[in-house]
C-alpha atoms as a PDB file:
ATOM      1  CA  UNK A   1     -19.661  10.668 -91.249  1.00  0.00           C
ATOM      2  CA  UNK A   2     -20.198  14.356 -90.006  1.00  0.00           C
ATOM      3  CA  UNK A   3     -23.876  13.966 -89.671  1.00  0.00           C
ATOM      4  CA  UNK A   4     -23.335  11.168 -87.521  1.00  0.00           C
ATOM      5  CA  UNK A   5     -21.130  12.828 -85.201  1.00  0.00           C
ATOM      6  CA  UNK A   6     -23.085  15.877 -85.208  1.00  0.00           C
ATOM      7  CA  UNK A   7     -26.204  14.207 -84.286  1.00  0.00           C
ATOM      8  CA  UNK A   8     -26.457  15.541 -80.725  1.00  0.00           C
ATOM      9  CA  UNK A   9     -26.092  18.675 -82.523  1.00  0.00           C
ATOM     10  CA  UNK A  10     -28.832  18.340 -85.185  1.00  0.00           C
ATOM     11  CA  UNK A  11     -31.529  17.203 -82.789  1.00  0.00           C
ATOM     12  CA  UNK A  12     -30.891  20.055 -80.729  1.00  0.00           C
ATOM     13  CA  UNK A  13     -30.935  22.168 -83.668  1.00  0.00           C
ATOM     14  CA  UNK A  14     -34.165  20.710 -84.934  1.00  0.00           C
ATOM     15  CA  UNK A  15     -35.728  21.229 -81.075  1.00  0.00           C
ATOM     16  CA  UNK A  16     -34.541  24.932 -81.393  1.00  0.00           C
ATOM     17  CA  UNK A  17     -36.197  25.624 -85.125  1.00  0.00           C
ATOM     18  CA  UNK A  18     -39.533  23.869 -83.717  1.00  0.00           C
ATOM     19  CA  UNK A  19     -39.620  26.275 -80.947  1.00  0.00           C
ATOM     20  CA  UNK A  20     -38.987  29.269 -82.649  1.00  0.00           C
ATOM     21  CA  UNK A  21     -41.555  28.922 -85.097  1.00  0.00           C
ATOM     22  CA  UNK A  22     -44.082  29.731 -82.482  1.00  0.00           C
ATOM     23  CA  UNK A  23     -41.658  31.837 -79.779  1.00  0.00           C
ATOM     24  CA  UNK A  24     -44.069  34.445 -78.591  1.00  0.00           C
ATOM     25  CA  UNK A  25     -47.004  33.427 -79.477  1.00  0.00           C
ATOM     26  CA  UNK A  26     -49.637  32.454 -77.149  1.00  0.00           C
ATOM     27  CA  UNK A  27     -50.897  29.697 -78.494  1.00  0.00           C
ATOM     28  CA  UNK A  28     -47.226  28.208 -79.206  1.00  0.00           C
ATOM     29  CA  UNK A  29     -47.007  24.749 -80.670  1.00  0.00           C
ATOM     30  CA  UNK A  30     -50.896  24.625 -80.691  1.00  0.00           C
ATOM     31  CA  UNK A  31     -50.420  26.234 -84.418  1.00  0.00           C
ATOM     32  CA  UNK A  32     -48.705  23.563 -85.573  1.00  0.00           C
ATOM     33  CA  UNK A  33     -51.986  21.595 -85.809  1.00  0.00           C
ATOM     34  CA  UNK A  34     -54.139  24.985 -85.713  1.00  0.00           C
ATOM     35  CA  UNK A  35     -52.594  25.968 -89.279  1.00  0.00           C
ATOM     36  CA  UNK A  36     -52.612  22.547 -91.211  1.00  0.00           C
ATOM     37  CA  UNK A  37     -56.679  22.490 -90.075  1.00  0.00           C
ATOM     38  CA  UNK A  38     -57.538  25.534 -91.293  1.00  0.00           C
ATOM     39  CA  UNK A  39     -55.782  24.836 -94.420  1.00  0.00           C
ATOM     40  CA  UNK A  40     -57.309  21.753 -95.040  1.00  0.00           C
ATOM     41  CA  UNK A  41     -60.741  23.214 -94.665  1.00  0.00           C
ATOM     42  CA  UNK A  42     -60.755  25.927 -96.748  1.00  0.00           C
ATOM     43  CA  UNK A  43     -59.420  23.723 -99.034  1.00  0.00           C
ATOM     44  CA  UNK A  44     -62.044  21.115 -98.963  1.00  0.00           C
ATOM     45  CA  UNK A  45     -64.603  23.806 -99.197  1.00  0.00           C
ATOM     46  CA  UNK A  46     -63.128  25.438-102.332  1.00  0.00           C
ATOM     47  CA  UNK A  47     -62.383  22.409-104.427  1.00  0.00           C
ATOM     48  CA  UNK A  48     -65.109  19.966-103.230  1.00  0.00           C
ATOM     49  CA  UNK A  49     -68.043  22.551-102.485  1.00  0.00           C
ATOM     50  CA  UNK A  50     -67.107  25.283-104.762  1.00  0.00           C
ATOM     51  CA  UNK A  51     -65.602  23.610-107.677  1.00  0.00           C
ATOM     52  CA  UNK A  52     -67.508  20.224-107.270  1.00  0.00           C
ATOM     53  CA  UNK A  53     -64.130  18.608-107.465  1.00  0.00           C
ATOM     54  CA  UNK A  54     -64.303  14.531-107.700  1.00  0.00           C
ATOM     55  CA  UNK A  55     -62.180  11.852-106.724  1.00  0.00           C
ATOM     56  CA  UNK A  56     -62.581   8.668-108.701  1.00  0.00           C
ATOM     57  CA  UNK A  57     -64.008   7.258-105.068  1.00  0.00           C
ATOM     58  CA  UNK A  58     -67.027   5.104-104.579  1.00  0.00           C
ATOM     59  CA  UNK A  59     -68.063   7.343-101.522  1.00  0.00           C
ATOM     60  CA  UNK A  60     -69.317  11.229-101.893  1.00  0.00           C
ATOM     61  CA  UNK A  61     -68.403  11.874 -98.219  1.00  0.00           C
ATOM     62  CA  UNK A  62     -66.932  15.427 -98.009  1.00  0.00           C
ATOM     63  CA  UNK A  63     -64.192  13.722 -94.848  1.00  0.00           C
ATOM     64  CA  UNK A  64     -63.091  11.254 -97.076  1.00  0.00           C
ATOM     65  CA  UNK A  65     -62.274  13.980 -99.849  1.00  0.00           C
ATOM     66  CA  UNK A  66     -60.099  15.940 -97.045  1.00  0.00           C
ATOM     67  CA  UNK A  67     -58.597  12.927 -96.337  1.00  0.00           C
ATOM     68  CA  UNK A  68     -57.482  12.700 -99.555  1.00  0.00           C
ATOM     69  CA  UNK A  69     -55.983  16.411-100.171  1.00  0.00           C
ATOM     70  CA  UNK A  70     -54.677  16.374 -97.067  1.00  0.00           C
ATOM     71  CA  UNK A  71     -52.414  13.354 -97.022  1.00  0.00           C
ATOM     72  CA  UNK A  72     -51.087  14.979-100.026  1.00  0.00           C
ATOM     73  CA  UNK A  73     -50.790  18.603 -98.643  1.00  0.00           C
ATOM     74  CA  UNK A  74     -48.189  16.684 -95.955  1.00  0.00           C
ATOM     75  CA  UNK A  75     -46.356  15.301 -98.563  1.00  0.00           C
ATOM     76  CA  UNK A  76     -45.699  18.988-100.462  1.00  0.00           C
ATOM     77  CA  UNK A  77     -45.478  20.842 -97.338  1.00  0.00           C
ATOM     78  CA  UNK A  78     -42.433  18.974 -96.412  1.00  0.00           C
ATOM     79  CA  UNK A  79     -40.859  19.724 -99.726  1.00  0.00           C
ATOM     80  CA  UNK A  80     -41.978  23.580 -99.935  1.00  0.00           C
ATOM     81  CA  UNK A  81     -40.845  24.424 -96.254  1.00  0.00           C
ATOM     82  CA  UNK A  82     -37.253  23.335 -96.890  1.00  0.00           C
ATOM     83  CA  UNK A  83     -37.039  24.086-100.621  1.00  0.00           C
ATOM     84  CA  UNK A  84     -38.312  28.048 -99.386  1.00  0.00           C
ATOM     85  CA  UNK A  85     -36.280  28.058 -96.918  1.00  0.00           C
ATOM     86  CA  UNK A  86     -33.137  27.156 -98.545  1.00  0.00           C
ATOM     87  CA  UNK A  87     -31.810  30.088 -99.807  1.00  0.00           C
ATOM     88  CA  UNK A  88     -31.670  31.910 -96.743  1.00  0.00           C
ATOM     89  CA  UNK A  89     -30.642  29.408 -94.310  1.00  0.00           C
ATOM     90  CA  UNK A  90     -27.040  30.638 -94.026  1.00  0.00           C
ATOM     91  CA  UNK A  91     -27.769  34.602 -94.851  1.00  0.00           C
ATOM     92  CA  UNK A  92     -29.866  33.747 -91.487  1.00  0.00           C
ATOM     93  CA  UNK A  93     -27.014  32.380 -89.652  1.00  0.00           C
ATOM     94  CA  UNK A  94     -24.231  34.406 -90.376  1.00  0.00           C
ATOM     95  CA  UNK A  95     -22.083  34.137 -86.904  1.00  0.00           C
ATOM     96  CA  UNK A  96     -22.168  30.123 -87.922  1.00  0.00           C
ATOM     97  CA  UNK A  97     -20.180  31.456 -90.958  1.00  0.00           C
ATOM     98  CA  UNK A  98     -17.730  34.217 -89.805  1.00  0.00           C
ATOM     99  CA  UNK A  99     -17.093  33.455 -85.883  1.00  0.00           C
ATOM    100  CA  UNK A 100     -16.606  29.884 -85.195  1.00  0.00           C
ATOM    101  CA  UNK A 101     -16.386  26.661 -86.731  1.00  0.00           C
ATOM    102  CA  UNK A 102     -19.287  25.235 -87.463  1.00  0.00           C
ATOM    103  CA  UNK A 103     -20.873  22.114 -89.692  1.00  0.00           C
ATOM    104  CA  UNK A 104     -22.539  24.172 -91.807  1.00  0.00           C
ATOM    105  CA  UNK A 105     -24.238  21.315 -93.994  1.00  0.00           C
ATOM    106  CA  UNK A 106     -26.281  20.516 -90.665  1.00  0.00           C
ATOM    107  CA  UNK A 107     -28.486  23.241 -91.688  1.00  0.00           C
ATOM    108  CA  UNK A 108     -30.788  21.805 -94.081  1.00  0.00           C
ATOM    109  CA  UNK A 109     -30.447  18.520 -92.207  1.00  0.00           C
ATOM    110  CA  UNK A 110     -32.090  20.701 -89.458  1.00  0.00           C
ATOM    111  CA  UNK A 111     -34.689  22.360 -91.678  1.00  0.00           C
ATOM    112  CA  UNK A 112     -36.120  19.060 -93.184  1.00  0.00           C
ATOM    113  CA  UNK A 113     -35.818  17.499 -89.572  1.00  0.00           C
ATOM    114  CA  UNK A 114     -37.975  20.065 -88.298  1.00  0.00           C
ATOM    115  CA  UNK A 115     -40.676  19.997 -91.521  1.00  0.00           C
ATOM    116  CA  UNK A 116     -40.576  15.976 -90.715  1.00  0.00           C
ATOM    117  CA  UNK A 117     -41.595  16.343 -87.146  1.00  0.00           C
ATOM    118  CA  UNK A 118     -44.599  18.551 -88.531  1.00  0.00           C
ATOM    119  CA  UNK A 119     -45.499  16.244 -90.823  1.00  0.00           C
ATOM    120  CA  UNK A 120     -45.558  13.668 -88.180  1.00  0.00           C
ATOM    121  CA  UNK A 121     -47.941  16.001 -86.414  1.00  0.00           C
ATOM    122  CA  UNK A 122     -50.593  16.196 -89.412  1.00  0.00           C
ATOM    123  CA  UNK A 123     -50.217  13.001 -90.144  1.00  0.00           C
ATOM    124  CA  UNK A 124     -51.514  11.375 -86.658  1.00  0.00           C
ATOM    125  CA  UNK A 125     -54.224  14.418 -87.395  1.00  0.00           C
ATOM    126  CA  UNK A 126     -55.291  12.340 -90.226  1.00  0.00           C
ATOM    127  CA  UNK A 127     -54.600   8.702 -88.659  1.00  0.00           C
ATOM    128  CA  UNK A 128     -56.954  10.005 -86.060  1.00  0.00           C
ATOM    129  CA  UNK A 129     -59.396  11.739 -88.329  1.00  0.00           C
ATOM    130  CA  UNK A 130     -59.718   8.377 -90.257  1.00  0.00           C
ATOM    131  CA  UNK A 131     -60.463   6.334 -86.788  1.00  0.00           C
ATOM    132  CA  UNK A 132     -63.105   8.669 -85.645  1.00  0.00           C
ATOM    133  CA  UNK A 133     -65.111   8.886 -88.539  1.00  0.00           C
ATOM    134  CA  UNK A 134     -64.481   5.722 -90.663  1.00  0.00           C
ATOM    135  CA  UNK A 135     -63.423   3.597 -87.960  1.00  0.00           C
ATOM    136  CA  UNK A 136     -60.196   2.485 -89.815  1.00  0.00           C
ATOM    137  CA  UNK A 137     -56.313   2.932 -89.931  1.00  0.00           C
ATOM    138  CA  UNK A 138     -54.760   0.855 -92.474  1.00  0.00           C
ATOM    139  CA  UNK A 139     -51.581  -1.652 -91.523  1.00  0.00           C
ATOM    140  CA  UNK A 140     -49.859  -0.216 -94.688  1.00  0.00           C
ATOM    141  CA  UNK A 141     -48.798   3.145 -92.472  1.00  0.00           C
ATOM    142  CA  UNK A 142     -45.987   1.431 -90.852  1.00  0.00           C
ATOM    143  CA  UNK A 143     -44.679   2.171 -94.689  1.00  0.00           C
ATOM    144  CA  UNK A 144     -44.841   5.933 -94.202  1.00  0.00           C
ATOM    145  CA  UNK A 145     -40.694   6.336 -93.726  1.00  0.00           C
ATOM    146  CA  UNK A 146     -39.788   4.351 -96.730  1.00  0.00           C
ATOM    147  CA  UNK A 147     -42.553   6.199 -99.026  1.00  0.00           C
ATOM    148  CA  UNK A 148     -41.268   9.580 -97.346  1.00  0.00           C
ATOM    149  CA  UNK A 149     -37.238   8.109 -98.251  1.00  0.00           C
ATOM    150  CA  UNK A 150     -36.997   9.613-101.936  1.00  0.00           C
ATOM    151  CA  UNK A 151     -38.618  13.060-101.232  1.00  0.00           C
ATOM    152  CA  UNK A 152     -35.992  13.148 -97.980  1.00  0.00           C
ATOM    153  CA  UNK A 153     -33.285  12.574-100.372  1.00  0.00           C
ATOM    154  CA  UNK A 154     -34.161  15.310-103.374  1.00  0.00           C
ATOM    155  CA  UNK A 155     -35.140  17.816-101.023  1.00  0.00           C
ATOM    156  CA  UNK A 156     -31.823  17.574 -99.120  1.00  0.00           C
ATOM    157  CA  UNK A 157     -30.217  17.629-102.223  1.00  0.00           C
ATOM    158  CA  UNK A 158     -32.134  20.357-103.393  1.00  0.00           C
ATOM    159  CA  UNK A 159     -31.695  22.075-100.141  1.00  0.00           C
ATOM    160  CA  UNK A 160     -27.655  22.308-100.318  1.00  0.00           C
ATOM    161  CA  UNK A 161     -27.611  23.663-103.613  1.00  0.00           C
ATOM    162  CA  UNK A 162     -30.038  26.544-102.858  1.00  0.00           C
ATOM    163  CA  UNK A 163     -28.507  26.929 -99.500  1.00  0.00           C
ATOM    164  CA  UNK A 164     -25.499  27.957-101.332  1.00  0.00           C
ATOM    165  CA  UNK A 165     -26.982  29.129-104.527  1.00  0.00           C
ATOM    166  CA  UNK A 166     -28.937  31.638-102.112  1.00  0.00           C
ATOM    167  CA  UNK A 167     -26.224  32.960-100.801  1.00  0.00           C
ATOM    168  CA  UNK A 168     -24.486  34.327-103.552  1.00  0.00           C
ATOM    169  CA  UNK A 169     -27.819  35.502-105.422  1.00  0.00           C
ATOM    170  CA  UNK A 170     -30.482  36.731-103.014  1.00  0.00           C
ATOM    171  CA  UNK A 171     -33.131  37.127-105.874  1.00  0.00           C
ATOM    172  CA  UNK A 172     -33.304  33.116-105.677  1.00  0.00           C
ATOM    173  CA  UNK A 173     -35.786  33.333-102.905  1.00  0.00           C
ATOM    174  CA  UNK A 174     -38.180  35.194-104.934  1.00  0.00           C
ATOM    175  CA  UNK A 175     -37.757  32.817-107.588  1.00  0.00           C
ATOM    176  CA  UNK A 176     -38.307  29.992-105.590  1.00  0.00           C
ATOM    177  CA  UNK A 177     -41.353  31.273-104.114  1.00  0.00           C
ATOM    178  CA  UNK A 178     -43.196  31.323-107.951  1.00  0.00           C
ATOM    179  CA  UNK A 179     -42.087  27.807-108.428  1.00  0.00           C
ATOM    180  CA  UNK A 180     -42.664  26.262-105.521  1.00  0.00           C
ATOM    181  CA  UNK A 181     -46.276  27.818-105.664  1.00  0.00           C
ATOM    182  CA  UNK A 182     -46.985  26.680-109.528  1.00  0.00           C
ATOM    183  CA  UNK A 183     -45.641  23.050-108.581  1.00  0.00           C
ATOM    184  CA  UNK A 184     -48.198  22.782-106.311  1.00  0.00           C
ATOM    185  CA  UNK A 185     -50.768  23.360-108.261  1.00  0.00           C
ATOM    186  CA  UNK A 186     -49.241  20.831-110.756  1.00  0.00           C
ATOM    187  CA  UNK A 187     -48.731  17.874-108.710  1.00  0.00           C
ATOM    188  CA  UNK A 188     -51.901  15.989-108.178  1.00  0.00           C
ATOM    189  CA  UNK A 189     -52.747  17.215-104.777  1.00  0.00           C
ATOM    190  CA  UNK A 190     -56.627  18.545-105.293  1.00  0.00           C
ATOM    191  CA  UNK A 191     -57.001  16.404-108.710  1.00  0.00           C
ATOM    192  CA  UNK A 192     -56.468  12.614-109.654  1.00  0.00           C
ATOM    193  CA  UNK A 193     -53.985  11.974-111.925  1.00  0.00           C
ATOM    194  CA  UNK A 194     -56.994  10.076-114.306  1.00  0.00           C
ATOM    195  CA  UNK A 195     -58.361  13.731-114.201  1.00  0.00           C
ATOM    196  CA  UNK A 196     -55.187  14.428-115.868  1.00  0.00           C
ATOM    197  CA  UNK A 197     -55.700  14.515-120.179  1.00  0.00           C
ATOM    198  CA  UNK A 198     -53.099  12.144-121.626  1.00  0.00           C
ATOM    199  CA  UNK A 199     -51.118  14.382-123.755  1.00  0.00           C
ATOM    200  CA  UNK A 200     -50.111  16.244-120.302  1.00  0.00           C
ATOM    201  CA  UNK A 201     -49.116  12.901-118.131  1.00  0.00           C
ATOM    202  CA  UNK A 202     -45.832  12.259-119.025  1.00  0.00           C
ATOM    203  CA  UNK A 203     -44.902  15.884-117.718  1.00  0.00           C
ATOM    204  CA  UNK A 204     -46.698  15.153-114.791  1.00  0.00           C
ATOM    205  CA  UNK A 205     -45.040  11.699-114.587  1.00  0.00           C
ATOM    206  CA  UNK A 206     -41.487  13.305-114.440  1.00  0.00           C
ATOM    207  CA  UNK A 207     -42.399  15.321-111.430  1.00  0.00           C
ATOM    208  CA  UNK A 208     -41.403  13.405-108.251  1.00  0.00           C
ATOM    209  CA  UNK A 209     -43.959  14.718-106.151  1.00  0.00           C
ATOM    210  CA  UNK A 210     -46.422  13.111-108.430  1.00  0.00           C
ATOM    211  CA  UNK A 211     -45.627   9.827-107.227  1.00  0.00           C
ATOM    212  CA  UNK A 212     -44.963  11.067-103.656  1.00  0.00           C
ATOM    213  CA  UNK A 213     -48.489  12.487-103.118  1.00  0.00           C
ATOM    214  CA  UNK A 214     -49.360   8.839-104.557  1.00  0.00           C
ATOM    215  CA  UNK A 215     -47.889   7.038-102.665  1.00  0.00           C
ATOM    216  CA  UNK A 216     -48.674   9.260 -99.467  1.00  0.00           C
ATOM    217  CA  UNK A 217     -52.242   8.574-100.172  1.00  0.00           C
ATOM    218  CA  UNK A 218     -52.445   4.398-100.860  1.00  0.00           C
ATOM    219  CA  UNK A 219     -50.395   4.040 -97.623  1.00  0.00           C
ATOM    220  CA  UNK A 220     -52.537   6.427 -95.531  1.00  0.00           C
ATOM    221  CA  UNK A 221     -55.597   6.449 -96.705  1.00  0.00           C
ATOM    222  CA  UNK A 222     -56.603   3.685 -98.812  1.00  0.00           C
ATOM    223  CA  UNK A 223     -54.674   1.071 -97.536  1.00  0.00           C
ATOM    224  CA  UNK A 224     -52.585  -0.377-100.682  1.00  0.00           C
ATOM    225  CA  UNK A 225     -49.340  -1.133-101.213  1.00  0.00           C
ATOM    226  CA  UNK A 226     -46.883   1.711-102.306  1.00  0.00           C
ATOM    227  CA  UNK A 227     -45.367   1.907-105.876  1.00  0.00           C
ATOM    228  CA  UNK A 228     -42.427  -0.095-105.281  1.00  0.00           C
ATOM    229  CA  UNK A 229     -40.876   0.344-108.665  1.00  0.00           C
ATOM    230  CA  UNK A 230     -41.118   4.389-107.663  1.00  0.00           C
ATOM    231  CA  UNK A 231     -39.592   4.030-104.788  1.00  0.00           C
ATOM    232  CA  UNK A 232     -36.897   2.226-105.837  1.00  0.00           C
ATOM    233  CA  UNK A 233     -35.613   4.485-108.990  1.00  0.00           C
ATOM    234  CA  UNK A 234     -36.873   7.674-106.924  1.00  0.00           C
ATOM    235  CA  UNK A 235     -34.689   6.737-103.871  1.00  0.00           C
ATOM    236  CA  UNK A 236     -31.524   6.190-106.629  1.00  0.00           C
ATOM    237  CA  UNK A 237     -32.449   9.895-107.801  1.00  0.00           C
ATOM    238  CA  UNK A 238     -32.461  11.165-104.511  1.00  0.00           C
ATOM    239  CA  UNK A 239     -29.235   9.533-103.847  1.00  0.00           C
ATOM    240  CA  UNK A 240     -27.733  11.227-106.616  1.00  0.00           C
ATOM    241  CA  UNK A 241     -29.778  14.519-106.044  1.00  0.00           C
ATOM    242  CA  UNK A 242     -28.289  14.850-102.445  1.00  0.00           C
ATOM    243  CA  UNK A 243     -24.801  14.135-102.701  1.00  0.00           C
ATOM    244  CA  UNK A 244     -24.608  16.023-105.935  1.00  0.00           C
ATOM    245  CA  UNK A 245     -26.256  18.680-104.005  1.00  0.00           C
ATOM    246  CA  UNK A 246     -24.213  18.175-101.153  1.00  0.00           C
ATOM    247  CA  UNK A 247     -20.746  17.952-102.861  1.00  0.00           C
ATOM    248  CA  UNK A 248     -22.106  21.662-104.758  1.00  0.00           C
ATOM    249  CA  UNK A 249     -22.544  23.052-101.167  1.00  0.00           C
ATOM    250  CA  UNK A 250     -18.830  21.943-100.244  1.00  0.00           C
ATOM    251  CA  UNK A 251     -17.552  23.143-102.760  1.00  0.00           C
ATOM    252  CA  UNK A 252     -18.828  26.817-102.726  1.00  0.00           C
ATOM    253  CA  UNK A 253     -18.930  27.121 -99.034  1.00  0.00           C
ATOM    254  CA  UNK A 254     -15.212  28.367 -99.017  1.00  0.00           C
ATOM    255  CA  UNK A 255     -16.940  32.265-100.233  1.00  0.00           C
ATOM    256  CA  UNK A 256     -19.495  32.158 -98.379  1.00  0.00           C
ATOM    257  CA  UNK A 257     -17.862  34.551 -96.076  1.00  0.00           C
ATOM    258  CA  UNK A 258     -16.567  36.937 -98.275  1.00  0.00           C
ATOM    259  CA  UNK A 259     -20.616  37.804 -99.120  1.00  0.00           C
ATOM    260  CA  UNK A 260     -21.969  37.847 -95.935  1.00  0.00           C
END
């Protein structure tokens, strides 16, 4: 398998797209943590202080609310890093295309290896967040990977087609950039899904990072056990997802020069 023997490859790949991120700044890697912080408190402020946002939670403790929105924020920012950057991955790396040989389906490999490692970041953020102030991490962590496995799978899947689809139509991007920002706001990352009216949840139920951001949340921070049926049929969609994605990408990666 290609990936496999490119793995050398993609780690050093993935070491080189971490470090970029942050080349000249002066703070450097520092951000990486800095930025999901910030995020998270504005966003706690906004929705729990300004809005009076609820969670269907015994406790009123504005920490355990953050805890909440930001084990899903994790979740989505994984998805919305590689999904944006998608369409420009190989308009970005054009000598890969017209000067040597070169694996060019290790890109998005790269790009969701990278968004993984910062998830890992904000997520021992949060492990450690919990410990301080509640005194707790949950056993049911140690199922982070498999409850991350289906939204690895769509958004490489999703990743080779705009990869390629981006290519030929640079107006994608744009495009990308409205839905990516409405699907945030309609996955149940700063609401419950009981908050939710019931002619509305089936739509909601159809969108994978629904039961994602779920999922994220019962392993991380309230200790239950995932939704094992999800993870099963969500893992077969991903399946599909990626190698139909990846089979698109093949197939269309013959022109890519000819637009570049």
């Amino acid at each position: 398998m290609s990936f496999w023997r490119n793995r050398q490859l993609i780690l050093q790949f993935v070491k080189r797209d971490i470090s970029s991120r942050y080349k000249g700044s002066y703070l450097g890697a520092i951000w990486s943590i800095l930025t999901p912080l910030f995020m998270l408190a504005i966003y706690t402020f906004v929705f729990s202080v300004i809005f009076q946002a609820k969670w269907n939670i015994e406790t009123e403790n504005k920490l355990d609310f953050a805890f909440i929105i930001f084990s899903g924020i994790i979740a989505f920012n994984v998805f919305s890093d590689v999904i944006l950057r998608s369409p420009n991955l190989i308009i970005s790396n054009v000598n890969f295309v017209k000067k040597i040989v070169f694996p060019l389906e290790i890109l998005v490999v790269v790009a969701i290896g990278s968004s993984l490692f910062l998830a890992g970041i904000n997520v021992l953020i949060l492990v450690l967040g919990q410990l301080l102030f509640n005194g707790v991490i949950h056993w049911t962590i140690i199922l982070l990977p498999i409850v991350l496995l289906p939204l690895v799978l769509i958004t490489l899947g999703l990743g080779w087609f705009l990869a390629s689809l981006g290519t030929y139509y640079r107006d994608i991007s744009h495009i990308i950039g409205l839905i990516v920002s409405a699907l945030m706001f309609m996955s149940p990352i700063f609401y419950p899904v009981s908050n939710i009216p019931e002619n509305l949840r089936g739509i909601y139920i159809l969108n994978p990072i629904t039961h994602i951001v779920e999922d994220m949340r019962r392993v991380i921070v309230f200790g239950q056990m995932p939704n094992w049926g999800w993870i099963l049929v969500g893992s077969v969609i991903g399946l599909v997802v990626s190698l139909l994605g990846l089979k698109w990408f093949n197939k269309t990666r013959g022109g890519f020069s000819d637009v570049l």
